[in-house]
N, C-alpha and C. Protein backbone atom coordinates (compact mmCIF):
# COMPACT_ATOMS: atom_id res chain seq x y z
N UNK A 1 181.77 52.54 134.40
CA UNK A 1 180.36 52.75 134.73
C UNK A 1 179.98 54.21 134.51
N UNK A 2 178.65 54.33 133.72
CA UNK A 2 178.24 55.77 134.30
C UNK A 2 176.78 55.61 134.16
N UNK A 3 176.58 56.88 134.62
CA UNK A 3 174.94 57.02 135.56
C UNK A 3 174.37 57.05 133.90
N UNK A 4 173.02 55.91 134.39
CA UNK A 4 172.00 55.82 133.25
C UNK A 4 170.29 56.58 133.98
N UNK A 5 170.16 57.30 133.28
CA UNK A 5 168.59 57.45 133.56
C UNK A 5 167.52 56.49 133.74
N UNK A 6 167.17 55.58 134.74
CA UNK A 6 166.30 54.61 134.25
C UNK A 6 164.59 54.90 134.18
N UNK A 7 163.66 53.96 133.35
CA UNK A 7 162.53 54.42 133.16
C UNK A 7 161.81 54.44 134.05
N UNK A 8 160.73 55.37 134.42
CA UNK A 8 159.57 55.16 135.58
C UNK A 8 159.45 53.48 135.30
N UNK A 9 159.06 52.54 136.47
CA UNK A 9 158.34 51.29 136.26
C UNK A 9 156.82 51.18 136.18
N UNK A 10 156.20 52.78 135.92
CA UNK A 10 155.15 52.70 135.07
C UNK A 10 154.56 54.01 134.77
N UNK A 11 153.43 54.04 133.99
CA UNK A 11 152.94 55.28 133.28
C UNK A 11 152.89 56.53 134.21
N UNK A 12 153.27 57.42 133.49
CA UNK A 12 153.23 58.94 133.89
C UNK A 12 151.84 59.32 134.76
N UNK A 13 151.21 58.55 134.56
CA UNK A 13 149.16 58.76 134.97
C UNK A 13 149.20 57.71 136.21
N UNK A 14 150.15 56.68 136.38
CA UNK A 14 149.67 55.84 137.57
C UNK A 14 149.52 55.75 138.85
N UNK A 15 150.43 57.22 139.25
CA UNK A 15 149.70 56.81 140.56
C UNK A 15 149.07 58.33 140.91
N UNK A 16 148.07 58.66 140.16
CA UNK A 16 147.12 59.47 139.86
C UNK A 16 145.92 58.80 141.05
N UNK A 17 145.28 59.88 141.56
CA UNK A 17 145.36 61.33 142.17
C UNK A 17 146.22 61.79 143.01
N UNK A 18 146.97 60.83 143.78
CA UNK A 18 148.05 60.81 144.99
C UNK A 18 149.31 61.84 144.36
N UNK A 19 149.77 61.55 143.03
CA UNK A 19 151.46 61.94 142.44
C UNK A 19 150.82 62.48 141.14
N UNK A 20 150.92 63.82 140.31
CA UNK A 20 150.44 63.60 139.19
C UNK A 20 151.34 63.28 138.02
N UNK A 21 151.02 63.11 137.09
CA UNK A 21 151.91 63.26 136.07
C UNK A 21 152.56 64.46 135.59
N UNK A 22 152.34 65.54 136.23
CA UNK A 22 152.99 66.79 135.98
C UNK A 22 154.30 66.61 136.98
N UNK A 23 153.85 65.91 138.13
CA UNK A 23 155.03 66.30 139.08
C UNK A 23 155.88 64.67 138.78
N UNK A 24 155.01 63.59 138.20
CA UNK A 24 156.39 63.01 137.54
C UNK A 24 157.33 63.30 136.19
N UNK A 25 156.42 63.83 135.76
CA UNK A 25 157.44 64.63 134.27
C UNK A 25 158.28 65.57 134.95
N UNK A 26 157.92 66.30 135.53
CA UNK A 26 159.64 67.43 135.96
C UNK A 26 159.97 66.22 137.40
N UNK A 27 159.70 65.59 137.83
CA UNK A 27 160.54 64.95 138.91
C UNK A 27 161.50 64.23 138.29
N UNK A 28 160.83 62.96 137.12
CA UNK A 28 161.70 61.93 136.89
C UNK A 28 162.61 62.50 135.35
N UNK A 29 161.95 63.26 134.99
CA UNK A 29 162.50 63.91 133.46
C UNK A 29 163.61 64.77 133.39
N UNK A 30 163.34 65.92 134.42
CA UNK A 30 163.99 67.07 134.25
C UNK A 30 164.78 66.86 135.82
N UNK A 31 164.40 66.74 137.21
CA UNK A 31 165.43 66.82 137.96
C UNK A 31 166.09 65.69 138.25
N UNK A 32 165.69 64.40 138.10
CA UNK A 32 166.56 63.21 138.33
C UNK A 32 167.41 62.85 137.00
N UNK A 33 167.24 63.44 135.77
CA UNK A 33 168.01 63.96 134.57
C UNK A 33 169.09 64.53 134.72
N UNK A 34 168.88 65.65 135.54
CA UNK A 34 169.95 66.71 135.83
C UNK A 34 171.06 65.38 136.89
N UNK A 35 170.55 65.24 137.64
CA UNK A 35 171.66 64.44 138.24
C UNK A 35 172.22 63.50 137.72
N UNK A 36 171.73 63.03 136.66
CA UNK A 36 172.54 61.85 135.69
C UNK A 36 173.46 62.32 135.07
N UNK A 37 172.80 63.51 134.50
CA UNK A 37 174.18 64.17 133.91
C UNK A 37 175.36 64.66 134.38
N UNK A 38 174.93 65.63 135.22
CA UNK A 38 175.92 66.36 136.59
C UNK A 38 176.68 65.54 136.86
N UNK A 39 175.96 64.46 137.16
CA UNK A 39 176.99 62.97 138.25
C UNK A 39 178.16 62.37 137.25
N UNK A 40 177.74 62.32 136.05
CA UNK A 40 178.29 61.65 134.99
C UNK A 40 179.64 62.89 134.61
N UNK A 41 179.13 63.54 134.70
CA UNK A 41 180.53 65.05 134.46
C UNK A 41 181.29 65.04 135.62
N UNK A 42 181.57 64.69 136.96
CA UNK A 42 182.14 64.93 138.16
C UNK A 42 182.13 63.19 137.94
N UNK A 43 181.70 62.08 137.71
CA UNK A 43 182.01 61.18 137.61
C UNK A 43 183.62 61.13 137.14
N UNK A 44 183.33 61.45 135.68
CA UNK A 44 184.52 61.37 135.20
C UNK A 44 186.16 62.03 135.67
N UNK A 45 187.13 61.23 135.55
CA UNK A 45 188.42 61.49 136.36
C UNK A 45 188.49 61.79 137.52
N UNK A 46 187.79 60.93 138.28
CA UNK A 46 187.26 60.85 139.75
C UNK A 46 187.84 59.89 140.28
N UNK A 47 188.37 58.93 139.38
CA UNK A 47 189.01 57.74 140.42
C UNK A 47 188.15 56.71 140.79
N UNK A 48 186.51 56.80 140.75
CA UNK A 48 185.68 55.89 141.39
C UNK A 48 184.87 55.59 139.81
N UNK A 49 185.44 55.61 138.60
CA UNK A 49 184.49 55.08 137.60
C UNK A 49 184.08 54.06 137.57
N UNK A 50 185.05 52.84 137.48
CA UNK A 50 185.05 51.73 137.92
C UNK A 50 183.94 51.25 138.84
N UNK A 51 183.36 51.86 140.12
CA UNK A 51 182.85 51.69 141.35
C UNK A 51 181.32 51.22 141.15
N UNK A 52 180.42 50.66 141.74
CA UNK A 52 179.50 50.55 141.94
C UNK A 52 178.48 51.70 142.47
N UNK A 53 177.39 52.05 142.19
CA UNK A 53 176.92 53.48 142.72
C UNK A 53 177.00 53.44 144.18
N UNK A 54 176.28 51.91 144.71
CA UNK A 54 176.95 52.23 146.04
C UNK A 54 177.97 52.60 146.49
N UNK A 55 179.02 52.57 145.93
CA UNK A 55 180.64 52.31 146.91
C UNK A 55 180.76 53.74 145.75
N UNK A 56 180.53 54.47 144.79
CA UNK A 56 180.87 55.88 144.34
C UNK A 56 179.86 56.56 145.76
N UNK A 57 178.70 56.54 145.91
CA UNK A 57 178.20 57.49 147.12
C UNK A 57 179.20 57.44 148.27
N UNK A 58 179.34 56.16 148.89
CA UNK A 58 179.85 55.86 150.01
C UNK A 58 181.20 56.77 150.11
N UNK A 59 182.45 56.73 148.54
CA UNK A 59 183.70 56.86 148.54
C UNK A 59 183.48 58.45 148.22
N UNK A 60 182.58 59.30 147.68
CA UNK A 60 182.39 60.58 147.64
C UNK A 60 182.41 61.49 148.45
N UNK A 61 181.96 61.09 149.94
CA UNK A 61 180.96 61.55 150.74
C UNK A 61 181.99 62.29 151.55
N UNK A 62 182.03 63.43 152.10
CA UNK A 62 182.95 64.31 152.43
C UNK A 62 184.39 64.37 151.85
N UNK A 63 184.34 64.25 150.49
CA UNK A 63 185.35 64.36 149.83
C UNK A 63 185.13 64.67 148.46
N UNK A 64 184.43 64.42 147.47
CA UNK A 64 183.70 65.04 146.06
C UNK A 64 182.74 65.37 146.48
N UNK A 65 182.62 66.70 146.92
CA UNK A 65 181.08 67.38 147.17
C UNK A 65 180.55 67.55 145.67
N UNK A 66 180.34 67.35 144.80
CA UNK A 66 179.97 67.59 143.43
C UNK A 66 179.44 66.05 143.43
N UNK A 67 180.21 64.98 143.07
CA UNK A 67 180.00 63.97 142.70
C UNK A 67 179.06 63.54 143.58
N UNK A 68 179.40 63.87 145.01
CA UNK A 68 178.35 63.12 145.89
C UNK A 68 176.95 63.58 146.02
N UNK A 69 177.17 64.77 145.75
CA UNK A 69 175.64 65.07 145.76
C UNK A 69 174.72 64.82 144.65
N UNK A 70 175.40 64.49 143.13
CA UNK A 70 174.54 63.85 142.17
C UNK A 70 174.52 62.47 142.61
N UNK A 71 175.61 61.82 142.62
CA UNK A 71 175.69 60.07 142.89
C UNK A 71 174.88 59.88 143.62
N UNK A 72 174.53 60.37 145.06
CA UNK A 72 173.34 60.15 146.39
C UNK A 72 172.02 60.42 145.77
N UNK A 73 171.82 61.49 145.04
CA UNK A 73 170.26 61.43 144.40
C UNK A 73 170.01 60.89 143.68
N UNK A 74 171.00 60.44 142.29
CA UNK A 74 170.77 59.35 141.60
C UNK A 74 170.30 58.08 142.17
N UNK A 75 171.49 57.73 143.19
CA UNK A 75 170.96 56.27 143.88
C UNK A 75 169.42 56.66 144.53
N UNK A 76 169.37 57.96 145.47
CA UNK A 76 168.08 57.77 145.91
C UNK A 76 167.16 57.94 145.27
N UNK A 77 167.09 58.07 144.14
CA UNK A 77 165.54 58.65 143.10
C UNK A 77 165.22 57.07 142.44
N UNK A 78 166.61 56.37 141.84
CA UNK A 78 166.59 54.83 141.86
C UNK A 78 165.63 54.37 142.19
N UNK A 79 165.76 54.27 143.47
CA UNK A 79 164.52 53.54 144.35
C UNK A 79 163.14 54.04 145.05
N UNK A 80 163.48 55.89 145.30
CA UNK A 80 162.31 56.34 145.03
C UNK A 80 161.18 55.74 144.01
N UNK A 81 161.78 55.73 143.04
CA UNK A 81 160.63 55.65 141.95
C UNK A 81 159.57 54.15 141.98
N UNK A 82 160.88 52.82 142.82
CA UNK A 82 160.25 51.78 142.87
C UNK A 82 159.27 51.53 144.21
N UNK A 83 159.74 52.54 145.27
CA UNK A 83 158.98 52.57 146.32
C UNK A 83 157.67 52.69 146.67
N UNK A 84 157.41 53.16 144.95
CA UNK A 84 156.11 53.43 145.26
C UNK A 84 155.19 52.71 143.78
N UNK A 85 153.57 52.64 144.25
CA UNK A 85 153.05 51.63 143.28
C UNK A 85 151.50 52.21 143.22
N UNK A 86 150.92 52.08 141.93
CA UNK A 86 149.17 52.26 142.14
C UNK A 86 148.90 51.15 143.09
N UNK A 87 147.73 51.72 144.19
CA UNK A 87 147.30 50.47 144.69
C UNK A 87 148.32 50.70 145.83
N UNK A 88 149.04 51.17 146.24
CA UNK A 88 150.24 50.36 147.22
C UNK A 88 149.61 51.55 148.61
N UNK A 89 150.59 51.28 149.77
CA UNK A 89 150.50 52.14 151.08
C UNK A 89 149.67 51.63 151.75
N UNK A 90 149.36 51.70 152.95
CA UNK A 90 148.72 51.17 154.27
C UNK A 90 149.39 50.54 155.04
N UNK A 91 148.31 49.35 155.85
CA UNK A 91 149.06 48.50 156.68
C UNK A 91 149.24 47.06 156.55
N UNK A 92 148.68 46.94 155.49
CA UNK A 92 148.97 45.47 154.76
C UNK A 92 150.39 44.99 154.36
N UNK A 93 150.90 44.92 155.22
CA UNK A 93 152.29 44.38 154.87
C UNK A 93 152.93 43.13 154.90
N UNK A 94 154.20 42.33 153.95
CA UNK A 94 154.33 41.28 153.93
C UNK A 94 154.79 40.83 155.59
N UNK A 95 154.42 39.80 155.62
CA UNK A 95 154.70 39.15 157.41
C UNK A 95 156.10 38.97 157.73
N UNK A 96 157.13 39.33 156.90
CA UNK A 96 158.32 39.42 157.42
C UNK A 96 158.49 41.18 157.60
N UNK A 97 157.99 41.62 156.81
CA UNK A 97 158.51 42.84 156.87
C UNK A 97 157.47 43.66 158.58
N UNK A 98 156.51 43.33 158.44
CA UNK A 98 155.12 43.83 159.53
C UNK A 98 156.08 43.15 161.49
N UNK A 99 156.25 41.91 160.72
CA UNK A 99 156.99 41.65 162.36
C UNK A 99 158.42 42.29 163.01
N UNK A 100 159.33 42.51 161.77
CA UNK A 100 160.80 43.35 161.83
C UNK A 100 159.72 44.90 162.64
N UNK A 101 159.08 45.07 161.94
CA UNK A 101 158.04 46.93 162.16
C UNK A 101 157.83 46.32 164.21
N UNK A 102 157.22 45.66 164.17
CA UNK A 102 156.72 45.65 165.18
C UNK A 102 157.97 45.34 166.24
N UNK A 103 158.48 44.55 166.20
CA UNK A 103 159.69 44.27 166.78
C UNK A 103 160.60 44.84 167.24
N UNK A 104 160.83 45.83 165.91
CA UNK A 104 162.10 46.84 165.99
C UNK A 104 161.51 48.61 166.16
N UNK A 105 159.94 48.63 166.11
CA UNK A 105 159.75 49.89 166.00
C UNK A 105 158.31 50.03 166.74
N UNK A 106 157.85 48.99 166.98
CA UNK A 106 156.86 49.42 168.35
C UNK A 106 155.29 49.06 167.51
N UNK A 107 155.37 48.67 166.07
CA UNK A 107 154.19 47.90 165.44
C UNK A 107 154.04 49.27 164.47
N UNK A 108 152.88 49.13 163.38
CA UNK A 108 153.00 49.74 162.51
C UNK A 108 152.58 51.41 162.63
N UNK A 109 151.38 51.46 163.74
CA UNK A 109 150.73 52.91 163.72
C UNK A 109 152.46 53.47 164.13
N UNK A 110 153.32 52.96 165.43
CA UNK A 110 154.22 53.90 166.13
C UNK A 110 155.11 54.32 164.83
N UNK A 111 155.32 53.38 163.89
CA UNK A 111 155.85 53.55 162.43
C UNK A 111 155.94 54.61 161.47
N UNK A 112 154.28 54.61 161.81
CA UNK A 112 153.72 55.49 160.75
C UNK A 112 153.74 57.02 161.54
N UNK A 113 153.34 57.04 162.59
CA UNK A 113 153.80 58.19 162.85
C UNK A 113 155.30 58.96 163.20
N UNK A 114 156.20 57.77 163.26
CA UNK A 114 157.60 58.47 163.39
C UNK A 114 158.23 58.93 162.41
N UNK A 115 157.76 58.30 161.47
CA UNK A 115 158.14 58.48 160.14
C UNK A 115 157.44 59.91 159.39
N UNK A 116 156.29 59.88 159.65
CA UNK A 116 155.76 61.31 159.16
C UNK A 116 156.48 62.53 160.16
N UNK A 117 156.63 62.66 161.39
CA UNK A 117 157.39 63.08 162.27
C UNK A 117 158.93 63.47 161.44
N UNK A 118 159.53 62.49 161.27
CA UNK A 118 160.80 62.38 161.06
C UNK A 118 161.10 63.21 159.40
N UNK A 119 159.83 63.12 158.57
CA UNK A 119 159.76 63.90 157.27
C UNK A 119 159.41 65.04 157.34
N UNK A 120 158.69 65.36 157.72
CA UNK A 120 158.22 66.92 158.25
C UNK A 120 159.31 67.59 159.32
N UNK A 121 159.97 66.89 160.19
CA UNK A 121 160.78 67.53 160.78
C UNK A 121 161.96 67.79 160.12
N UNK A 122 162.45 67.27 158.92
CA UNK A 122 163.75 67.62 158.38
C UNK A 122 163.32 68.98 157.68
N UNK A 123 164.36 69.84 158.19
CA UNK A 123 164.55 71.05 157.76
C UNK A 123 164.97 71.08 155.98
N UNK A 124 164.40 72.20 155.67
CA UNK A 124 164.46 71.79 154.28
C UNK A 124 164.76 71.14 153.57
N UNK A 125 165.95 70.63 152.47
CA UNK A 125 165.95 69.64 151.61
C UNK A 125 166.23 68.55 152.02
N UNK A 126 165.77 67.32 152.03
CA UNK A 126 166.13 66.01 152.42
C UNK A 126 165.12 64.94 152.86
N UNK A 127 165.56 64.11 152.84
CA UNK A 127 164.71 62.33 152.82
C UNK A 127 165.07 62.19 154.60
N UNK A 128 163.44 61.18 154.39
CA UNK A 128 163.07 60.58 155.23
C UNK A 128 163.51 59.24 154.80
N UNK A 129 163.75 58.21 155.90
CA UNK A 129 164.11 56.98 155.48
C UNK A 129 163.62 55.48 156.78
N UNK A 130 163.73 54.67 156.12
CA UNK A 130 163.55 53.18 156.98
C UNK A 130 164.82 52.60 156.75
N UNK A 131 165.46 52.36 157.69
CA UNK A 131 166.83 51.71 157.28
C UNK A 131 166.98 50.52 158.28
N UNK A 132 168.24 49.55 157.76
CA UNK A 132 168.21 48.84 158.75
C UNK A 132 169.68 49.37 159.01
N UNK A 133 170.37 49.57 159.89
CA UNK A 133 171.12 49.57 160.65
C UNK A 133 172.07 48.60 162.02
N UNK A 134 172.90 48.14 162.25
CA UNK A 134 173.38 46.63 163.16
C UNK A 134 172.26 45.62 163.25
N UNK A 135 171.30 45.42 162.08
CA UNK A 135 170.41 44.30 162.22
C UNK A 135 168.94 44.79 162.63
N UNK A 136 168.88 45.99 162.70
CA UNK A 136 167.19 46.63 163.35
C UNK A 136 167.05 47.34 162.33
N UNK A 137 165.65 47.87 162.21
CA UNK A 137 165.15 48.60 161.57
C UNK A 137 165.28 49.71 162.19
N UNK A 138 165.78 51.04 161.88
CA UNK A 138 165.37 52.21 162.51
C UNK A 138 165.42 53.49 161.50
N UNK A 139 164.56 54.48 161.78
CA UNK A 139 163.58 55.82 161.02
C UNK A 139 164.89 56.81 160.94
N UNK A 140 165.54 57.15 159.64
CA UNK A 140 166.63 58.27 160.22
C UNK A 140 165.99 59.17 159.31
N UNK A 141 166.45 60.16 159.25
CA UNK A 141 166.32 61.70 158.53
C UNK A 141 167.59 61.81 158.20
N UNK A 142 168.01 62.72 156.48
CA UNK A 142 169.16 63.07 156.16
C UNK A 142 168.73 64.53 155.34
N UNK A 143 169.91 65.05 155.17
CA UNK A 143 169.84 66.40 154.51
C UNK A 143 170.22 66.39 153.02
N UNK A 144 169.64 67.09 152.34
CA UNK A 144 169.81 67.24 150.56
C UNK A 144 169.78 65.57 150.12
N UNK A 145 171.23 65.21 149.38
CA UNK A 145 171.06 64.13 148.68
C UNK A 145 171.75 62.71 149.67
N UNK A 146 172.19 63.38 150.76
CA UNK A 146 172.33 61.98 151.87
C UNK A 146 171.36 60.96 151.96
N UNK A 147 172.05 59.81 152.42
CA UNK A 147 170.95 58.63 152.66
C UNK A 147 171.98 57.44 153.45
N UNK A 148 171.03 56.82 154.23
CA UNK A 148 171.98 55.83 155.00
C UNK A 148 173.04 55.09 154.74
N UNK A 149 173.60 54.87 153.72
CA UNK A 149 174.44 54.04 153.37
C UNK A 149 176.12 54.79 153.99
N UNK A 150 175.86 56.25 153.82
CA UNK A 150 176.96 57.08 154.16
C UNK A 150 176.95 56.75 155.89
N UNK A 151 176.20 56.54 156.75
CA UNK A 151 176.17 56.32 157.95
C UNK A 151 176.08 54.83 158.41
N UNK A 152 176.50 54.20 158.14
CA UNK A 152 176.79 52.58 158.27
C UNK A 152 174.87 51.71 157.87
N UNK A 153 174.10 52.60 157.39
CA UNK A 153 173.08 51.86 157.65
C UNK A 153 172.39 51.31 156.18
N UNK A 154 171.69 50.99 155.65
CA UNK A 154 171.25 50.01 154.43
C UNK A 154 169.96 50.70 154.10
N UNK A 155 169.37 52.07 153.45
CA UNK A 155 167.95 52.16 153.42
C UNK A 155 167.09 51.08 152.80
N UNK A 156 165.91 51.34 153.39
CA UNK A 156 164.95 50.04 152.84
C UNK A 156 163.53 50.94 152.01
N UNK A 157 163.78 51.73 152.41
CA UNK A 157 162.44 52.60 152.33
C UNK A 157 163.14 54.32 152.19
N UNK A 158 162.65 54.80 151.55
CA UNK A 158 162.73 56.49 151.45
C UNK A 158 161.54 57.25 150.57
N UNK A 159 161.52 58.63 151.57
CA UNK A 159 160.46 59.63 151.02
C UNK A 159 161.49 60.93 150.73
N UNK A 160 161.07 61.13 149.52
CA UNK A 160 161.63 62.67 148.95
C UNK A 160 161.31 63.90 149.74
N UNK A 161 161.71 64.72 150.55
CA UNK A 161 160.96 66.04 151.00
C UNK A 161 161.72 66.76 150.16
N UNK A 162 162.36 66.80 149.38
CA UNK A 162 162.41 67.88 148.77
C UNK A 162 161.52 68.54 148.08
N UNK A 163 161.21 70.03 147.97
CA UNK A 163 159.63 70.65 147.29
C UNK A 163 159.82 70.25 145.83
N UNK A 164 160.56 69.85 145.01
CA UNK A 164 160.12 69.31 143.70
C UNK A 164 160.06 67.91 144.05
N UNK A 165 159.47 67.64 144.92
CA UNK A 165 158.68 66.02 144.96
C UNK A 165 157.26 66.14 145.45
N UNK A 166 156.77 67.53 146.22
CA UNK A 166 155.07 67.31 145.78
C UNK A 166 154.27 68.55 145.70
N UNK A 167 155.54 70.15 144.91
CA UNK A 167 154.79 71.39 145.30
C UNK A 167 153.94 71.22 144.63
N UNK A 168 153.52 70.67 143.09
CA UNK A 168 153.10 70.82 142.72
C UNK A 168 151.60 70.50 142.71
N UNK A 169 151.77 69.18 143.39
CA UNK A 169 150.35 68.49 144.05
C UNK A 169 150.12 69.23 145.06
N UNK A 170 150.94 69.55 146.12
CA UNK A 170 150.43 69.76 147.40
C UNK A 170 150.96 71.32 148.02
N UNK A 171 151.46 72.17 147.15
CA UNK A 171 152.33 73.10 147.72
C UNK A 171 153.33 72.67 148.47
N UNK A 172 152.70 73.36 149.95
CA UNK A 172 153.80 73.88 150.66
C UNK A 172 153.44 72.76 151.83
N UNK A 173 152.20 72.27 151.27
CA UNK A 173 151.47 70.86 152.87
C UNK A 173 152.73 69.42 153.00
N UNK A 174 153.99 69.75 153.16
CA UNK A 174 154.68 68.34 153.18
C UNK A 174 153.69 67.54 154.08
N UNK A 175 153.39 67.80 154.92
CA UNK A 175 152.55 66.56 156.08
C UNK A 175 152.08 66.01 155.05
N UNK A 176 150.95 66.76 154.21
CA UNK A 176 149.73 65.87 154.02
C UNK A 176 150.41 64.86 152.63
N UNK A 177 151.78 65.57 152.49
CA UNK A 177 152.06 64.70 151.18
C UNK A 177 152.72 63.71 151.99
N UNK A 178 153.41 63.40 152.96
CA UNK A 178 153.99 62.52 153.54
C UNK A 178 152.96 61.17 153.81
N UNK A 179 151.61 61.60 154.24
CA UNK A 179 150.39 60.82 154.48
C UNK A 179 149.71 60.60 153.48
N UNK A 180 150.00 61.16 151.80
CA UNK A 180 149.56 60.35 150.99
C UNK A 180 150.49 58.60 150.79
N UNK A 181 152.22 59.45 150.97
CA UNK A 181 152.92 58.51 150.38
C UNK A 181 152.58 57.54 151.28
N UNK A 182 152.60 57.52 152.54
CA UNK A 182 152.95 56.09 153.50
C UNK A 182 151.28 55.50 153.17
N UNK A 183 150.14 56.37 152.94
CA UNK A 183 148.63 55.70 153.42
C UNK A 183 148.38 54.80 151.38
N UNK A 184 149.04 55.56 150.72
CA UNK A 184 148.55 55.29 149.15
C UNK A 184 149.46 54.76 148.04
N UNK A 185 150.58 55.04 148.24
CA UNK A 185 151.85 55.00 147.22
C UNK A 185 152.95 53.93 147.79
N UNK A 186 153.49 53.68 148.86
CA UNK A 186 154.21 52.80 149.77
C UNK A 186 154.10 51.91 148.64
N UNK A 187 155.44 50.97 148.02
CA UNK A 187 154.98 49.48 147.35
C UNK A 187 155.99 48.69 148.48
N UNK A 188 155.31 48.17 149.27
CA UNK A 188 155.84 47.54 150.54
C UNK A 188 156.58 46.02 149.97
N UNK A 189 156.22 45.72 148.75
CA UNK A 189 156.97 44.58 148.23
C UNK A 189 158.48 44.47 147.95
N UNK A 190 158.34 45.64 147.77
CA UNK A 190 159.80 46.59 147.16
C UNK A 190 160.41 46.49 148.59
N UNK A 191 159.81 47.28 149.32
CA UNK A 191 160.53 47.43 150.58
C UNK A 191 161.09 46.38 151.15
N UNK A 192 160.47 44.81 151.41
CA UNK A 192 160.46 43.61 151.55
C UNK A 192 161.93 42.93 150.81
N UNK A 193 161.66 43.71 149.47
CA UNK A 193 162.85 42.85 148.51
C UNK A 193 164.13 43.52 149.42
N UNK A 194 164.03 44.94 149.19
CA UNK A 194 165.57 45.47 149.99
C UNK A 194 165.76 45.61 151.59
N UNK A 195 164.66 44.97 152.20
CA UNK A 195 165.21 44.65 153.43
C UNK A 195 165.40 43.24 153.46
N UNK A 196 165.05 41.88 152.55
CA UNK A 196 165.87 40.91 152.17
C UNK A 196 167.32 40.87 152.05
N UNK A 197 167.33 42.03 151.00
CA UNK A 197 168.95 41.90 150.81
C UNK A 197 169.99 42.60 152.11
N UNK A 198 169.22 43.28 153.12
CA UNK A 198 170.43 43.34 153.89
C UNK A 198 171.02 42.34 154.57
C-alpha cells in the first residue's frame, strides 16, 4: 500500500463564499500533498506497508513519529474533504444521526456549542472531532495530526484548526471559521455514513 492523493469530491469554487478556492488549492494541493509524500517516504521499510491506513496510524503512534504524523493527516484530510458539501451545515440532520446528538450529547444547539468550544479551545495545531467512543457519541479535541482512532474511539466528524485550513479566508478568527463549518459546510450525510459504520 501507499498513500494516494485523492481528488476534492468537487470543484475548487464549491463551497464558495464559506472555503475559497485559494484556501482549497494550497490546502488540498500543496499541504495534504506534502503528507502523501512525506508519509509515503517514512512509509517505506516501516514494517506497516502492507497495513491499512487505519491500522498504519493506529501502529505508528508513539513509535514512528515521522510516519505518524503524515499517516494521521493523510487519514484526517481523507475525510476532511468529504465532511463537507455546498449546501451542507445546520440542523437538519438525518434522524438517526439528530437522535444519537440528542441522546448522547444533550440535542443539537448543546452540540453545536461544545464543539465550537472544543475547536477554539485546542491550543494551536489540531482537530476538533465527533467520535463515537464505547457506543456514544462524544466531542474530543486532539493535537497536530492526532485523531480518535489512536484513543480507542472511531471519528465521525472532524474540523481542521490548523491555520492553513482558514487563514486565508478568515485570518486569525478560528471561532468564526468554526461557525462557518458547523452552520454552512457540515455534509451530515457523510457523517451518517461513518457513524453507520461504527
Amino acid at each position: 500500500m501507499s498513500f494516494e492523493l485523492p481528488p476534492l469530491p468537487y470543484d475548487y469554487d464549491a463551497l464558495a463564499p464559506y472555503m475559497s478556492r485559494e484556501t482549497l488549492e494550497y490546502h488540498h494541493d500543496k499541504h495534504h500533498q506534502a503528507y502523501v509524500i512525506n508519509g509515503n517516504g517514512f512509509l517505506k521499510d516501516s514494517g506497516l506497508e502492507g497495513k491499512s491506513l487505519e491500522d498504519v496510524v493506529r501502529d505508528s503512534f508513539g513509535k514512528n513519529v515521522g510516519l505518524f504524523n503524515n499517516a494521521g493527516q493523510h487519514y484526517n484530510h481523507i475525510h476532511f474533504w468529504k465532511w463537507m458539501k455546498k449546501g451542507g451545515g445546520g440542523d437538519k440532520l438525518p434522524e438517526k444521526l439528530a437522535r444519537a446528538i440528542n441522546s448522547d450529547l444533550g440535542g443539537y444547539a448543546k452540540f453545536r456549542a461544545d464543539f465550537l468550544t472544543f475547536g477554539t479551545a485546542q491550543f494551536g495545531s489540531g482537530w476538533a472531532w465527533l467520535a463515537v467512543k464505547d457506543g456514544k457519541l462524544e466531542i474530543m479535541r486532539t493535537q497536530n495530526g492526532e485523531n480518535p482512532l489512536v484513543y480507542a474511539a472511531k471519528p465521525i466528524l472532524g474540523v481542521d484548526v490548523w491555520e492553513h485550513s482558514y487563514y486565508i479566508d478568515y485570518r486569525n478568527a478560528r471561532l468564526k471559521y468554526l461557525e462557518i463549518f458547523v452552520d454552512h459546510l457540515i455534509n451530515w450525510d457523510y457523517v451518517l455514513e461513518m457513524y453507520e459504520r461504527t
